[in-house]
N, C-alpha and C. Protein backbone atom coordinates (compact mmCIF):
# COMPACT_ATOMS: atom_id res chain seq x y z
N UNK A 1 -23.58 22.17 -2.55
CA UNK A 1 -22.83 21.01 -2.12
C UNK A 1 -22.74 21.02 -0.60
N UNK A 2 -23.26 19.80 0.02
CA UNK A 2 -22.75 19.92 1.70
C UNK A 2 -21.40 19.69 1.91
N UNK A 3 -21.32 19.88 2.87
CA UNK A 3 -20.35 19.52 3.90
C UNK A 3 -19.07 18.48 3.70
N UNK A 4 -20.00 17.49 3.72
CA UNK A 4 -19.49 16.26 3.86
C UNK A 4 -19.71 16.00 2.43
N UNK A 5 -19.73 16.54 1.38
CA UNK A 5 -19.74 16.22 -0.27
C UNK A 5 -18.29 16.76 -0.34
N UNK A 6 -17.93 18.38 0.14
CA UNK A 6 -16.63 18.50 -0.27
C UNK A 6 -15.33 18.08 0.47
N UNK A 7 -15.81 17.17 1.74
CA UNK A 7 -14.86 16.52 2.49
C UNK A 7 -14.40 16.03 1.68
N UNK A 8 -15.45 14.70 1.10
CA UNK A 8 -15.00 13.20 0.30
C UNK A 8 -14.38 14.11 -0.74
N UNK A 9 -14.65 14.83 -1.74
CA UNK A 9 -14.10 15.26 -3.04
C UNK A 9 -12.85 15.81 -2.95
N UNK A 10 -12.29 16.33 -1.64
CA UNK A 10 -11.56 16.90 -1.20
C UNK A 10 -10.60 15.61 -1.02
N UNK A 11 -10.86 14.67 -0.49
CA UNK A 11 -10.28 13.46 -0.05
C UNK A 11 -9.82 12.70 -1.19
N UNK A 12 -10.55 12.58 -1.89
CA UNK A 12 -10.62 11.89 -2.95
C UNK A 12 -9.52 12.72 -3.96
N UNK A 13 -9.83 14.27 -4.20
CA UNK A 13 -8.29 14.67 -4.69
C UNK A 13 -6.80 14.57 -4.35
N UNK A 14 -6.81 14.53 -2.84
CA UNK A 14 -5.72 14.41 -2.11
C UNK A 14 -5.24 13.12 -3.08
N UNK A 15 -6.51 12.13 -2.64
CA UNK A 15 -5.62 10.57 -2.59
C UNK A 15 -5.01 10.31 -4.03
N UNK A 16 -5.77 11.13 -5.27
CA UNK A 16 -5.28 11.13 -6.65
C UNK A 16 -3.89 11.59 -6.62
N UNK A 17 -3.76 12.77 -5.93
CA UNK A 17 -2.36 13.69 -5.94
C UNK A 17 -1.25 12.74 -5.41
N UNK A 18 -1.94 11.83 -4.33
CA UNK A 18 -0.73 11.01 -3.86
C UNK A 18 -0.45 9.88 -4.34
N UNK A 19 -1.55 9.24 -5.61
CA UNK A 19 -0.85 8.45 -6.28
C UNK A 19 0.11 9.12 -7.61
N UNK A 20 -0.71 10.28 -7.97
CA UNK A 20 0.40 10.90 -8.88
C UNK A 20 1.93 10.95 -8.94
N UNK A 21 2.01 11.63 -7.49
CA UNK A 21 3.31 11.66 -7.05
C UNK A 21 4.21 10.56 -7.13
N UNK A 22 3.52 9.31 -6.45
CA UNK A 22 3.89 8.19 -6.46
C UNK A 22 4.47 7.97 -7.54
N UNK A 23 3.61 7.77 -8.32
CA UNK A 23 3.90 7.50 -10.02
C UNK A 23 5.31 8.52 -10.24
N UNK A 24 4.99 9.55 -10.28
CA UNK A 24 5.74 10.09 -10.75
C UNK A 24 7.72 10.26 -10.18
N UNK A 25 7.65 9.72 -8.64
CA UNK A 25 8.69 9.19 -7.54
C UNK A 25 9.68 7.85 -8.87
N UNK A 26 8.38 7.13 -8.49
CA UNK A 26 9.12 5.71 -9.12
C UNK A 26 9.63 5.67 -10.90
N UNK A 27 9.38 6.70 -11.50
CA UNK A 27 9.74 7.30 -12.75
C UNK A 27 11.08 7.74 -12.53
N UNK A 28 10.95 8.54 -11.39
CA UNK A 28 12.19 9.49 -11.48
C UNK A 28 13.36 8.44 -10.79
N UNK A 29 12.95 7.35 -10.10
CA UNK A 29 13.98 6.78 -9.11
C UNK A 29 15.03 5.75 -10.78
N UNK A 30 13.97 5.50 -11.61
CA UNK A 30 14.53 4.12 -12.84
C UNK A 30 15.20 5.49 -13.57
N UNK A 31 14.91 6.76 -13.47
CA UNK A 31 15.59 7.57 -14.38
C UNK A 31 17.05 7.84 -13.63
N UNK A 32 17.58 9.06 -15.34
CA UNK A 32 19.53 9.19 -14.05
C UNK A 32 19.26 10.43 -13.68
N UNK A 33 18.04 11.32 -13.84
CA UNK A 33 17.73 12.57 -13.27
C UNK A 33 17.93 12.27 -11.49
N UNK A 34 18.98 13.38 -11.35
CA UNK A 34 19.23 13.39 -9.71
C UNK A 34 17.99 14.50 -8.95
N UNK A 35 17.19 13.47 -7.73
CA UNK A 35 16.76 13.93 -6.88
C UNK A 35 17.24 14.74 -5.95
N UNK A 36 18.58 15.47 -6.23
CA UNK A 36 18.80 16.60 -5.49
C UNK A 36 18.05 17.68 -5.68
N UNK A 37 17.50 17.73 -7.09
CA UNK A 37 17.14 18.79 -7.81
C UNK A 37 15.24 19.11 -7.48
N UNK A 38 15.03 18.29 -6.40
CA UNK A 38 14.10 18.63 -5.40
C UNK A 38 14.07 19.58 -4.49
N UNK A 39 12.61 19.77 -4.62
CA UNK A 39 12.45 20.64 -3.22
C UNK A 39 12.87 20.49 -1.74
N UNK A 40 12.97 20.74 -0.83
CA UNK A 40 13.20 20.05 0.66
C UNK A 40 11.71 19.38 1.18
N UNK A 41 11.14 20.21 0.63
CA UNK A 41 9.29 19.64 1.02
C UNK A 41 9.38 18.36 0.25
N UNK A 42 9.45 18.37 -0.74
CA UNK A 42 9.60 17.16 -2.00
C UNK A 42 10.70 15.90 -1.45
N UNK A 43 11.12 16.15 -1.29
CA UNK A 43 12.34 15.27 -0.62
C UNK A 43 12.39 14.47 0.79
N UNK A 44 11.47 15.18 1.24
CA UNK A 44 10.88 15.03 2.55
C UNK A 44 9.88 14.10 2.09
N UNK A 45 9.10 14.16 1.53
CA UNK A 45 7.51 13.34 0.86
C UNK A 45 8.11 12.28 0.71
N UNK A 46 9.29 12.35 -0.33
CA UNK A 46 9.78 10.91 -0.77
C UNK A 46 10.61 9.87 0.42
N UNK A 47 11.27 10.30 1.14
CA UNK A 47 11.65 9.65 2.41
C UNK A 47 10.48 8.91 3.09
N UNK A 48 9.14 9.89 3.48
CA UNK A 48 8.23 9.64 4.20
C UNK A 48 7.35 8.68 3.14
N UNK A 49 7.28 8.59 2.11
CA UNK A 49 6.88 7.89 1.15
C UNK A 49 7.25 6.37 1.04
N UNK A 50 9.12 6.43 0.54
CA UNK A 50 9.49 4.88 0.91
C UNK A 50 9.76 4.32 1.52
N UNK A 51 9.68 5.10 3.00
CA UNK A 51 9.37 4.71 4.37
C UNK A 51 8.11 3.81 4.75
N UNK A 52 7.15 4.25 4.27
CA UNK A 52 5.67 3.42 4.14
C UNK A 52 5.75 2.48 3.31
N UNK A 53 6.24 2.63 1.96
CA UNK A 53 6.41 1.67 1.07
C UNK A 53 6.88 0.50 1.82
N UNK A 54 8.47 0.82 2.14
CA UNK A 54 8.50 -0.32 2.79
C UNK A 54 7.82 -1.28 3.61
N UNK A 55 7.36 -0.19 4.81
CA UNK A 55 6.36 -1.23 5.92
C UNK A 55 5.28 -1.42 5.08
N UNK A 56 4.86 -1.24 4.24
CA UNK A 56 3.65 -1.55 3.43
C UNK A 56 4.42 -2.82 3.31
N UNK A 57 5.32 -3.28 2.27
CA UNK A 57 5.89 -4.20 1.42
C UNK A 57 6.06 -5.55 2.57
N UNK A 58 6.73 -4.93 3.58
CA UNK A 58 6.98 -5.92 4.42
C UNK A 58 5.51 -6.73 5.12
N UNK A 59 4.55 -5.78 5.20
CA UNK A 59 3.45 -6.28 6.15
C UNK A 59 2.70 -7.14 4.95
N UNK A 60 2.81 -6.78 3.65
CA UNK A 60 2.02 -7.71 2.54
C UNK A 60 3.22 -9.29 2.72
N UNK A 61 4.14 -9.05 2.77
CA UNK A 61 5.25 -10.15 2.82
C UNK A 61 4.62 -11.36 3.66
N UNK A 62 4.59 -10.37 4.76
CA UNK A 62 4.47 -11.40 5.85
C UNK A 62 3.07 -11.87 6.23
N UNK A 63 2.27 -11.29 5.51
CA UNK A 63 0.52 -11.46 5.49
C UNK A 63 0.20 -12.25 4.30
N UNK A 64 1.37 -12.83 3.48
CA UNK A 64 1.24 -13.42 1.86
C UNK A 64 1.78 -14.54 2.43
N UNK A 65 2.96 -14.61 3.54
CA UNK A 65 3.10 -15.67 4.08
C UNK A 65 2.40 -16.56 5.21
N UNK A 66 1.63 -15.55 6.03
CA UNK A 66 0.59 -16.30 6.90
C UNK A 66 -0.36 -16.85 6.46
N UNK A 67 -0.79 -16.37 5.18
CA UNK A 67 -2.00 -16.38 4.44
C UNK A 67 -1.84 -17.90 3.89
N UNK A 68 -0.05 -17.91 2.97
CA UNK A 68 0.22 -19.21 2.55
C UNK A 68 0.11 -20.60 3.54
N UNK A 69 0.85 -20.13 4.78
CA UNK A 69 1.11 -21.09 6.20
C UNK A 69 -0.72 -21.70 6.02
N UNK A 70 -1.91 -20.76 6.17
CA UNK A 70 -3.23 -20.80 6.77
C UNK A 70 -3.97 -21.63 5.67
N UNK A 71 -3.24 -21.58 4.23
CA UNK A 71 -4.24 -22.07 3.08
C UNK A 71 -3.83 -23.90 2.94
N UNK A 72 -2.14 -24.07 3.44
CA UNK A 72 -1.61 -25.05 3.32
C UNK A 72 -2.12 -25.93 4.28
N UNK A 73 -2.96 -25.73 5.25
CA UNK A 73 -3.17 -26.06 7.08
C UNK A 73 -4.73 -26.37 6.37
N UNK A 74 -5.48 -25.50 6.12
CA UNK A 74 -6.72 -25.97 5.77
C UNK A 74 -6.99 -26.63 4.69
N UNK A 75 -6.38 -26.71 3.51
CA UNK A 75 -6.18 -27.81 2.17
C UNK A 75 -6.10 -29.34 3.02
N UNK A 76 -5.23 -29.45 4.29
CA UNK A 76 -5.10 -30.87 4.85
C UNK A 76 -6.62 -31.10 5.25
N UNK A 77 -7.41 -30.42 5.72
CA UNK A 77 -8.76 -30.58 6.23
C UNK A 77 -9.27 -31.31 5.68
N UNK A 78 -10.22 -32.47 5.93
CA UNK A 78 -11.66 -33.35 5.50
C UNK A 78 -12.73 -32.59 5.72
N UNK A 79 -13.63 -32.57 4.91
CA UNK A 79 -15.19 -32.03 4.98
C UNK A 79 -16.04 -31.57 6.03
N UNK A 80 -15.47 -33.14 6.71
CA UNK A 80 -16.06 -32.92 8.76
C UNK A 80 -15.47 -32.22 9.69
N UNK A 81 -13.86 -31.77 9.16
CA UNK A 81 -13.40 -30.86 10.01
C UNK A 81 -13.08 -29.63 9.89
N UNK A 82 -13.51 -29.69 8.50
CA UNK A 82 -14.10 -28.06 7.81
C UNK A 82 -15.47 -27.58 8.82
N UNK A 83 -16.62 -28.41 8.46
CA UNK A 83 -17.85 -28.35 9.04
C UNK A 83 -17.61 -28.22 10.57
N UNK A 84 -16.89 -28.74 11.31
CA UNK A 84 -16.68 -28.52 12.82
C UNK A 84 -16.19 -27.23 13.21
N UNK A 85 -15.53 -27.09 11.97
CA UNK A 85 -14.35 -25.70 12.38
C UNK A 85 -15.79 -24.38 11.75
N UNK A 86 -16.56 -24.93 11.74
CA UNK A 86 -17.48 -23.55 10.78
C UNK A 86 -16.86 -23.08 9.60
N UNK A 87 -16.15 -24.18 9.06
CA UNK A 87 -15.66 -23.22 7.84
C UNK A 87 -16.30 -23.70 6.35
């Protein structure tokens, strides 16, 4: 195996492990099992976790809304000012 075979495979496990977790976060958050009963490493992940979540959530928000603003703006368009615009 080269190099760069066990990078990606390597990568590619990581990224499984971190949806696992994931999965397994949002299980435990709908359950009444208390997340005290975490590790400090573990606990740490999950902070740094729905920390991203969020700015994830927010940047789809606001990219679902530009997206809407951009689809509503070009639906007004005629044919010829599609074609002018290169679109």
């Amino acid at each position: 195996m080269q190099d760069w075979e066990v990078i990606q495979e390597t990568t590619n496990d990581a990224a499984k492990l971190g949806r696992v977790a994931c999965d397994l976060w949002n299980v435990l958050k709908k359950s009444n099992i208390s997340p005290m009963n975490l590790s400090p490493e573990t606990l740490k992940w999950v902070g740094q976790h729905d920390k991203e979540d969020q700015e994830r959530l927010r940047r789809e928000r606001k990219n679902g809304v530009e997206e809407s603003i951009k689809q509503r703006a070009l639906s007004k368009l005629d044919q010829d000012e599609r074609k002018a615009l290169g679109l």
